[in-house]
Protein backbone atom coordinates (compact mmCIF):
# COMPACT_ATOMS: atom_id res chain seq x y z
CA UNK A 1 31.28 7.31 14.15
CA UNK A 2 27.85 8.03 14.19
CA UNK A 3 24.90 5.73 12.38
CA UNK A 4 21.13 7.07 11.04
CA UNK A 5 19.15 4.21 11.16
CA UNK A 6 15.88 4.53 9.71
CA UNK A 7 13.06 1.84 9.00
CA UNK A 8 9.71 2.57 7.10
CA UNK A 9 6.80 -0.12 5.73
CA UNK A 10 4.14 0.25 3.26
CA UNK A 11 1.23 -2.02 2.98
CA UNK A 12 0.99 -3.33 -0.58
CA UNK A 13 -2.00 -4.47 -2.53
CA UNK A 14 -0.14 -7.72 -4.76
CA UNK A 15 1.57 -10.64 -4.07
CA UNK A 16 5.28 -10.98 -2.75
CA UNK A 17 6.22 -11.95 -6.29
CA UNK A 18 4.88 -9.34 -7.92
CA UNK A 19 6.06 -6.40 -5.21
CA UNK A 20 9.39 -8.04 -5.62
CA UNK A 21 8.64 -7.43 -9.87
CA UNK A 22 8.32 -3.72 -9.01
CA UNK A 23 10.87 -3.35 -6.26
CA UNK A 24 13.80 -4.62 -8.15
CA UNK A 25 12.62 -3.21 -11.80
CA UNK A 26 15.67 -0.47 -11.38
CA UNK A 27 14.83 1.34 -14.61
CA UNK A 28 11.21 2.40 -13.31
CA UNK A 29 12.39 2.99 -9.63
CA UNK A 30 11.79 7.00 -10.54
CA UNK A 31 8.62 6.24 -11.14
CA UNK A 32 7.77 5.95 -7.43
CA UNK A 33 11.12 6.66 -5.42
CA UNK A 34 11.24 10.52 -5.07
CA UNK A 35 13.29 12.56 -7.34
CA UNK A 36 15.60 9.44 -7.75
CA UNK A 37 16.91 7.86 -11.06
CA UNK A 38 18.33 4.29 -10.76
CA UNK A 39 20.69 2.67 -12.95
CA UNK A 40 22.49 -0.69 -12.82
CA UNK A 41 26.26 -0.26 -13.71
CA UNK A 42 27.98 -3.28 -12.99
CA UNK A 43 26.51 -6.89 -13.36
CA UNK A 44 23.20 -7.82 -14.03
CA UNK A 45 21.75 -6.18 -11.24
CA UNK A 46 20.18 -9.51 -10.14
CA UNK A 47 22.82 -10.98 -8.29
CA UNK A 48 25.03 -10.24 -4.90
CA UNK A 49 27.90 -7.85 -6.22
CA UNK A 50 26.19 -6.18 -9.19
CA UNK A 51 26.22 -2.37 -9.08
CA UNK A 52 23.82 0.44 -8.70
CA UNK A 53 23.96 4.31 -9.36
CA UNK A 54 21.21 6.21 -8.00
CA UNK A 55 20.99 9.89 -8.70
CA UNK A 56 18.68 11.67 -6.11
CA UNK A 57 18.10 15.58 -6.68
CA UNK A 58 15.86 17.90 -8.58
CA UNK A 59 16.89 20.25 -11.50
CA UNK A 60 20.42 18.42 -11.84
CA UNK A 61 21.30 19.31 -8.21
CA UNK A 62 21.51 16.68 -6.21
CA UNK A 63 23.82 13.71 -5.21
CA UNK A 64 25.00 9.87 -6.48
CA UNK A 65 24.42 7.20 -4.31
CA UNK A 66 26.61 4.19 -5.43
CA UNK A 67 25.77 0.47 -4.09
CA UNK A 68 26.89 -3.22 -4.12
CA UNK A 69 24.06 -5.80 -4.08
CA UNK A 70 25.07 -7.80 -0.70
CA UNK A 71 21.93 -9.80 -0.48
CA UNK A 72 19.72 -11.09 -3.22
CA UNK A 73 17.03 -13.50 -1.98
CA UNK A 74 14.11 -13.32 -4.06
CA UNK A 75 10.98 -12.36 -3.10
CA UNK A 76 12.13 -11.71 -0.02
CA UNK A 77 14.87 -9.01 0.47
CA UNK A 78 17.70 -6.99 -1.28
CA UNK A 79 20.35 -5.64 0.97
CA UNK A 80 23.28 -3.02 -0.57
CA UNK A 81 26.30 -1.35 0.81
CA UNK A 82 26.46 2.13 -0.12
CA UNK A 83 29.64 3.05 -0.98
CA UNK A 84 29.76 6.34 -2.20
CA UNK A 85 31.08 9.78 -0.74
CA UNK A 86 28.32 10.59 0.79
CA UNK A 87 25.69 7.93 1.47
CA UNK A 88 27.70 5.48 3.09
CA UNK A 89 25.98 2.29 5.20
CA UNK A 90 24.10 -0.62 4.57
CA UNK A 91 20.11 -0.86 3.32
CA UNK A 92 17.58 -2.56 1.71
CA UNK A 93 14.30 -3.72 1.86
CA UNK A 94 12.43 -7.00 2.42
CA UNK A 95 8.78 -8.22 1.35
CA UNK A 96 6.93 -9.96 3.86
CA UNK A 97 4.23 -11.93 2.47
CA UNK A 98 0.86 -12.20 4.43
CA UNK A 99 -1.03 -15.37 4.33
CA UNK A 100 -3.29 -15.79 2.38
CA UNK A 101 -4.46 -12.96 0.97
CA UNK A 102 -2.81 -10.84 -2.09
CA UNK A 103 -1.25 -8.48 0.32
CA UNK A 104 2.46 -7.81 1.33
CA UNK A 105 4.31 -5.41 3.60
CA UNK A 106 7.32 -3.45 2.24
CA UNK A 107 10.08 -2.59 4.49
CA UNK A 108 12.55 -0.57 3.52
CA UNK A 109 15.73 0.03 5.96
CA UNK A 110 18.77 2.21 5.76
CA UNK A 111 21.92 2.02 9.00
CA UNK A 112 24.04 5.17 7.35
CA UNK A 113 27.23 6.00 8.62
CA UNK A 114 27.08 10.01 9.16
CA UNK A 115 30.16 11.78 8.17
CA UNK A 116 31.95 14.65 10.37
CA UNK A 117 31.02 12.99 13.46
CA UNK A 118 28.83 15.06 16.08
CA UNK A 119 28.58 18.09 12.94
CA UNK A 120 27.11 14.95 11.01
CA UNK A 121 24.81 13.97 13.40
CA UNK A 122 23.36 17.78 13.89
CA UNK A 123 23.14 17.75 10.25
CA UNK A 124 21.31 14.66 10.40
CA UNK A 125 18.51 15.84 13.38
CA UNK A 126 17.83 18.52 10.97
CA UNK A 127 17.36 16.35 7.88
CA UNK A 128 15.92 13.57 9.28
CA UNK A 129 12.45 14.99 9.34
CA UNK A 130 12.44 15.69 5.29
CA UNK A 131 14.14 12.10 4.65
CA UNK A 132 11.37 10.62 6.54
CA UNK A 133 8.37 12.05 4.55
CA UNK A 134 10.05 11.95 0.99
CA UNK A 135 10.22 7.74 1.96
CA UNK A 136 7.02 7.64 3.61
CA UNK A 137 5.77 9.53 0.35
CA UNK A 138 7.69 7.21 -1.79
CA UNK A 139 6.74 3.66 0.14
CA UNK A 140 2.65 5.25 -0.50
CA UNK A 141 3.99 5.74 -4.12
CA UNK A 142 5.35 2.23 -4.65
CA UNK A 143 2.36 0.37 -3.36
CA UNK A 144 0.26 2.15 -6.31
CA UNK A 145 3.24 1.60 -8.95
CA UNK A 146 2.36 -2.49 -7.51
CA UNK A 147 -1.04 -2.58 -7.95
CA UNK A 148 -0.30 -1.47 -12.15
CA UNK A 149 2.96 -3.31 -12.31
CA UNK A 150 2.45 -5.97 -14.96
CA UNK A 151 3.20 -9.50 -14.07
């Protein structure tokens, strides 16, 4: 079985506390995570073993990521187990503080298990490069949504 592991970080303008405000506001994560809707559908989404739907496409096309809050340690890091069809794995991000100063770095890291084995890998060579700069573009995104988030 083949893994895509993939780790990005932003720099971010605010506080820990406040980053972790924005990060885990699941209602407004379209307004910085590319194409993606967010929507809590089991708990409070606050807690290890609340649930998360996230619809990522464009136009109604697209695909439903489903995942299970595994690690809640505020302000420091979320971790989820994807557990739909297609996105399977484990993610999340941490916030590491810097000291200080009002600045944080945001880390966001995905291990997904590919499906079809070597086919799933290919596929994942080739769509690597786009994932990449739709979470580069949405890490540059979030650290703007911080510096407006109110807290």
């Amino acid at each position: 079985m083949s893994t895509a592991d993939v780790a990005l970080r932003v720099l971010v303008p605010t506080r820990a506390e406040k980053a972790w405000a924005a990060a885990t506001d699941w209602a407004r994560q379209g307004e910085w995570m590319l194409g993606t809707e967010v929507d809590v559908v089991g708990g409070d989404g606050a807690s290890v073993g609340s649930t998360l739907a996230a619809f990522t496409g464009f136009g109604g096309v697209g695909f439903l990521d489903r995942m299970e809050i595994t690690e809640w340690d505020p302000p420091r890091a979320v971790g989820v187990r994807h557990t739909g069809r297609l996105v399977r794995g484990e993610g999340g991000f941490r916030i590491l503080p810097h000291a200080g100063i009002d600045r944080c770095t945001f880390l966001w890291e995905e291990r997904l298990t590919l499906p079809l084995g070597g086919v799933g890998g290919l596929g994942w060579a080739i769509l690597r490069p786009g994932f990449e700069w739709g979470l580069r573009r949405s890490l540059a995104s979030f650290a703007r949504f911080c510096r407006d988030y109110p807290n």
